[in-house]
N, C-alpha and C. Protein backbone atom coordinates (compact mmCIF):
# COMPACT_ATOMS: atom_id res chain seq x y z
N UNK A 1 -14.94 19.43 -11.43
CA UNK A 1 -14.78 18.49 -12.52
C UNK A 1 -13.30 18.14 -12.72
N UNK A 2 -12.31 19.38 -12.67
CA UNK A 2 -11.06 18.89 -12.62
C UNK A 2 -10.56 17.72 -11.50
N UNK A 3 -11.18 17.93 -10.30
CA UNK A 3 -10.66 17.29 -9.43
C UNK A 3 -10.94 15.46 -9.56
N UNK A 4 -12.35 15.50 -10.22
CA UNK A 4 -12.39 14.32 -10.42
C UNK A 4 -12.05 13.80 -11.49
N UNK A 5 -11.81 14.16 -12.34
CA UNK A 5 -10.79 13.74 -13.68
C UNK A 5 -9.28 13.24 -12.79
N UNK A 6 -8.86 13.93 -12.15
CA UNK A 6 -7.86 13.69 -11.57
C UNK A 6 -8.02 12.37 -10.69
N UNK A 7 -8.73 12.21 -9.97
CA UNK A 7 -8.87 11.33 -9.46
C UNK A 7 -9.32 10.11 -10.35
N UNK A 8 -9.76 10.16 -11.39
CA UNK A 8 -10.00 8.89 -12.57
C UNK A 8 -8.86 8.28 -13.34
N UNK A 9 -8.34 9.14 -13.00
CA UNK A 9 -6.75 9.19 -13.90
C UNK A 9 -5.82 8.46 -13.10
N UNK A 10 -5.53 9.11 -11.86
CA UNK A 10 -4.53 9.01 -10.82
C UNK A 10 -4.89 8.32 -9.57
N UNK A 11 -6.02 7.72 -9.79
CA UNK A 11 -5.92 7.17 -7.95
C UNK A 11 -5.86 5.39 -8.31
N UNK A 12 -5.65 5.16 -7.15
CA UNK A 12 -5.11 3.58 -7.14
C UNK A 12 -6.36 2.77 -6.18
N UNK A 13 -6.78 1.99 -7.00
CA UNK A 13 -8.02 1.27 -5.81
C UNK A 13 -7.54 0.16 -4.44
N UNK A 14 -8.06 0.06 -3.77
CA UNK A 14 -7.77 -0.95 -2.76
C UNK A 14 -7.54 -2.32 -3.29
N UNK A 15 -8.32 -2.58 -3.81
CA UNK A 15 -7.60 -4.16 -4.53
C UNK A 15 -6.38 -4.26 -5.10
N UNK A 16 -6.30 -2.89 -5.69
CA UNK A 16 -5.06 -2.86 -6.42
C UNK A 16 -3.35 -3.18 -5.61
N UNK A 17 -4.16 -2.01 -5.02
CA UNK A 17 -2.68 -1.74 -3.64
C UNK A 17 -2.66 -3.68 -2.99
N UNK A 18 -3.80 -3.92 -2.31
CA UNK A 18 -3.61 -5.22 -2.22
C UNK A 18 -3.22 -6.50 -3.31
N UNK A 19 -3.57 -6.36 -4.29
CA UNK A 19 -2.77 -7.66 -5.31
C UNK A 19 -1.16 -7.12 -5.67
N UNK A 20 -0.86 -5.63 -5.67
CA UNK A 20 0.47 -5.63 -5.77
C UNK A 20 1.36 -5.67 -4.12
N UNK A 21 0.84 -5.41 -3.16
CA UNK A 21 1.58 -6.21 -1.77
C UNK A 21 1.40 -7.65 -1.80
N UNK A 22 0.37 -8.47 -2.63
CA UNK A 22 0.24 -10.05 -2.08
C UNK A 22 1.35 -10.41 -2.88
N UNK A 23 1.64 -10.21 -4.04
CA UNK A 23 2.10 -10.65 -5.61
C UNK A 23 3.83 -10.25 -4.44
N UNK A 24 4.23 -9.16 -4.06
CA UNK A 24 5.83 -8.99 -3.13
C UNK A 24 5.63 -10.22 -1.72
N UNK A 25 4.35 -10.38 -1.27
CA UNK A 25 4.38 -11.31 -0.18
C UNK A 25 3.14 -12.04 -0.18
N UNK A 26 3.39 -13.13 -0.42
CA UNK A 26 2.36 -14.13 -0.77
C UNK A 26 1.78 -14.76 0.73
N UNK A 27 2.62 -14.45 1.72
CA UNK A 27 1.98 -15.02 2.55
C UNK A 27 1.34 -13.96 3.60
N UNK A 28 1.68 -12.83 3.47
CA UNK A 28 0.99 -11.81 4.13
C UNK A 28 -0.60 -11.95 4.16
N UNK A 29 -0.95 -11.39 5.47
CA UNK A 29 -2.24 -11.01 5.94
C UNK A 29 -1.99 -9.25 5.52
N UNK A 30 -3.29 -8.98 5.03
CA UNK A 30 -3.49 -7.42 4.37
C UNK A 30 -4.77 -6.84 4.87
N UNK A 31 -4.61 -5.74 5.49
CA UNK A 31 -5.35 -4.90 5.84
C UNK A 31 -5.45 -3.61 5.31
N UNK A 32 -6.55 -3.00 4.50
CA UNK A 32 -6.12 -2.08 4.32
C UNK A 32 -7.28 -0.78 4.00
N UNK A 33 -7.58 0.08 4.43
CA UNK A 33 -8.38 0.90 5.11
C UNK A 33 -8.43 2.41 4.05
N UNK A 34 -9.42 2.92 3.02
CA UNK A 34 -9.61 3.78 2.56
C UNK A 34 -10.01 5.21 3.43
N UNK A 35 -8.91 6.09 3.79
CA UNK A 35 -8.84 6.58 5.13
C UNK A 35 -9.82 8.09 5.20
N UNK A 36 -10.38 8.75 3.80
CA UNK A 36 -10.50 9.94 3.83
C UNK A 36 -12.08 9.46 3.10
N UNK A 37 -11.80 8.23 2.57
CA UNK A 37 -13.42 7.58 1.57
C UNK A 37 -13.08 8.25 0.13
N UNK A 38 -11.90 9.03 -0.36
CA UNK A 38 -11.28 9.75 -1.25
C UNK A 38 -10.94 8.96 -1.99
N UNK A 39 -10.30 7.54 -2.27
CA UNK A 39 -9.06 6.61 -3.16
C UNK A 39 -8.00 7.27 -3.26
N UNK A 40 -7.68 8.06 -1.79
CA UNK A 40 -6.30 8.43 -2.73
C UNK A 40 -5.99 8.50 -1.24
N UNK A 41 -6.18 8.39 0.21
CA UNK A 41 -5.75 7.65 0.98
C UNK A 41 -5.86 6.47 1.82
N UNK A 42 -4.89 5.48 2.15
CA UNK A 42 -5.24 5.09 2.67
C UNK A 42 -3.95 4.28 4.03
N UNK A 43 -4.41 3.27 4.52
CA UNK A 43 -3.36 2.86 5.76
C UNK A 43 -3.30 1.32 4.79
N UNK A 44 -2.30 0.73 5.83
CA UNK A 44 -2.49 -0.75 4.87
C UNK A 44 -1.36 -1.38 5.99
N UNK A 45 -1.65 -2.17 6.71
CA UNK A 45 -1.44 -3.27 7.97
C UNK A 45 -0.88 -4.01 7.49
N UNK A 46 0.50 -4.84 6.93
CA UNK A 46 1.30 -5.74 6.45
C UNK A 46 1.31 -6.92 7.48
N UNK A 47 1.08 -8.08 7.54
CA UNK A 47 1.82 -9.04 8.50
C UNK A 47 2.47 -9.84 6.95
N UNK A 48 3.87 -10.22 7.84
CA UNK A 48 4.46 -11.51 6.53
C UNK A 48 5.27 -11.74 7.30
N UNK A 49 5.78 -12.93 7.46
CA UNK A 49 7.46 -13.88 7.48
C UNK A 49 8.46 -13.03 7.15
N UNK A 50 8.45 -12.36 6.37
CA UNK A 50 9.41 -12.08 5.54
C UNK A 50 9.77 -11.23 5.71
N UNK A 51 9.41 -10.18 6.37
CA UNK A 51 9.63 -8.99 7.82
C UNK A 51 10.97 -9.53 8.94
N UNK A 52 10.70 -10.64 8.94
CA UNK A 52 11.37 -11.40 10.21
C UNK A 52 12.84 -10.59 10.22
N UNK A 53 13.63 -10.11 11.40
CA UNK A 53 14.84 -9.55 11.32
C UNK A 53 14.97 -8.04 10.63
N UNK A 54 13.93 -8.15 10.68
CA UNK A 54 14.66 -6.65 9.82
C UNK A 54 14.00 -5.26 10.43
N UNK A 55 14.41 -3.94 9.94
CA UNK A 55 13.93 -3.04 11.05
C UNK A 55 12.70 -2.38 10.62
N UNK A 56 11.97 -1.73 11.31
CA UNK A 56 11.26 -1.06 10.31
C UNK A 56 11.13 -0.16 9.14
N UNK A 57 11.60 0.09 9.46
CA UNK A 57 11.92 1.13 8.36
C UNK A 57 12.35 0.47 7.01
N UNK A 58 13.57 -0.96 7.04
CA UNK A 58 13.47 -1.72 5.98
C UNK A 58 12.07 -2.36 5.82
N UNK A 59 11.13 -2.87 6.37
CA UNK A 59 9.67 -3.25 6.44
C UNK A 59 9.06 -2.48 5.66
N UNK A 60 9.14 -1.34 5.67
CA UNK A 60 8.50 -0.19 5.03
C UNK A 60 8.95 -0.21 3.61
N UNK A 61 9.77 -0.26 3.85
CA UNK A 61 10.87 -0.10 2.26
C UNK A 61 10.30 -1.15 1.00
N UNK A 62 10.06 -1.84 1.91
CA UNK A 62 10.04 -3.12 1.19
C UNK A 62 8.44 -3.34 0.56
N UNK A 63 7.84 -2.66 1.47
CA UNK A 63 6.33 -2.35 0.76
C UNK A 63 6.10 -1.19 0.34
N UNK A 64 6.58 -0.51 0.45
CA UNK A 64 6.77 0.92 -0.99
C UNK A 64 7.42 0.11 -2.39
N UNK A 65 8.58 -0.33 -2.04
CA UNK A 65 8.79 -1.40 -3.57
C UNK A 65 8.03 -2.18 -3.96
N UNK A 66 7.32 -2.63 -2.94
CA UNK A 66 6.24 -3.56 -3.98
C UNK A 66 5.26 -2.74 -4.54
N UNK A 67 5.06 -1.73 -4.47
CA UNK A 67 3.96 -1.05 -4.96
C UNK A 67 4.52 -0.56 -6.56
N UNK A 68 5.81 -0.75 -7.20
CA UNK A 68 6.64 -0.77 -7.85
C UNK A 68 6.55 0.71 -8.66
N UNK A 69 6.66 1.99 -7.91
CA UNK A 69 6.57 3.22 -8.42
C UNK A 69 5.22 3.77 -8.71
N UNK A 70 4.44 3.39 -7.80
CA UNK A 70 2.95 3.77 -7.65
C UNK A 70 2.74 5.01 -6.88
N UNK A 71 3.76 4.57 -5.80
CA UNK A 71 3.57 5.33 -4.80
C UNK A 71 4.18 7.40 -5.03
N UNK A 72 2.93 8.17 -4.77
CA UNK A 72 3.24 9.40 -5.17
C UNK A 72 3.04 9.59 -6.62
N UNK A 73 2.87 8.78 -7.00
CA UNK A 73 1.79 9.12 -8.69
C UNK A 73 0.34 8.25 -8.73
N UNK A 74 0.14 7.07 -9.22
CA UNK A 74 -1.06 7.14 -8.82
C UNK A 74 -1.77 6.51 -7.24
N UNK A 75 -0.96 6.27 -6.41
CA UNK A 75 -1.04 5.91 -5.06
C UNK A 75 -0.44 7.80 -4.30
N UNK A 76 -1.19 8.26 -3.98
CA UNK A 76 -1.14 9.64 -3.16
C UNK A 76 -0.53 9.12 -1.96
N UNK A 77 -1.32 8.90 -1.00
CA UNK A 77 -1.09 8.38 0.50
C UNK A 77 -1.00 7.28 0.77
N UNK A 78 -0.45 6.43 1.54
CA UNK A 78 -0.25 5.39 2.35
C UNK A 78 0.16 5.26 3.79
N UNK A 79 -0.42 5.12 4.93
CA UNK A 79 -0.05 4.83 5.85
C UNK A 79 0.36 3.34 6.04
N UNK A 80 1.46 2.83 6.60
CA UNK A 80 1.99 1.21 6.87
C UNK A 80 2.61 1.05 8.05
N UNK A 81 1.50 -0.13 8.61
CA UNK A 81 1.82 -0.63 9.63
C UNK A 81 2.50 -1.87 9.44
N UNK A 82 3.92 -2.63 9.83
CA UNK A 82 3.80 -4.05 9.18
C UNK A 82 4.16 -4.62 11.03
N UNK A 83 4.02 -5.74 10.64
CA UNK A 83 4.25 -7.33 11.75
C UNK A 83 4.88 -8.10 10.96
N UNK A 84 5.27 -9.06 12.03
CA UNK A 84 6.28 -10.20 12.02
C UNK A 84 5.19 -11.32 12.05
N UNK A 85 5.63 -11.95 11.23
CA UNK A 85 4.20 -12.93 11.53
C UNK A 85 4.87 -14.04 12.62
C-alpha cells in the first residue's frame, strides 16, 4: 500500500513527460516508451531542429530542462535518445 501511495503521489504520466518536451520543442517528433509498465520508467526518443549543432550531452541537457525539475522527484527514470531532425 505504501508503495502505491507513492506512486500516486510521485509518478509522472506519459502525456505528461510528452506535453512538457512538446511545450520546450514544438517541432519535435516524441517517442516515448513506459519501460518497466511501472510510471516511473521510461525512454523518450527526441527528434527536433533544434538539436542541430550541438553535442549530446547538451541534447540531453536540454530535455532534462524541459522537464523543468521533474526529473528525480516526480519523473524517477528517463532514458533519452535525441536526433537531428
Amino acid at each position: 500500500m505504501v508503495k502505491r501511495l507513492y506512486e500516486l503521489t510521485m509518478a509522472m504520466n506519459l502525456k505528461e513527460i510528452e506535453k512538457y518536451i512538446k511545450e520546450a520543442f514544438p517541432d519535435a517528433l516524441i517517442e516515448i516508451q513506459d519501460l518497466a509498465g511501472d510510471g516511473n520508467h521510461y525512454s523518450a526518443t527526441v527528434t527536433s531542429s533544434q538539436f542541430s549543432g550541438k553535442s549530446k550531452i547538451e541534447q540531453h541537457k536540454m530535455v532534462y530542462n524541459s522537464l523543468k525539475g521533474k526529473m528525480g522527484n516526480e519523473l524517477h527514470a528517463l532514458a533519452i535518445k535525441t536526433k537531428e531532425q
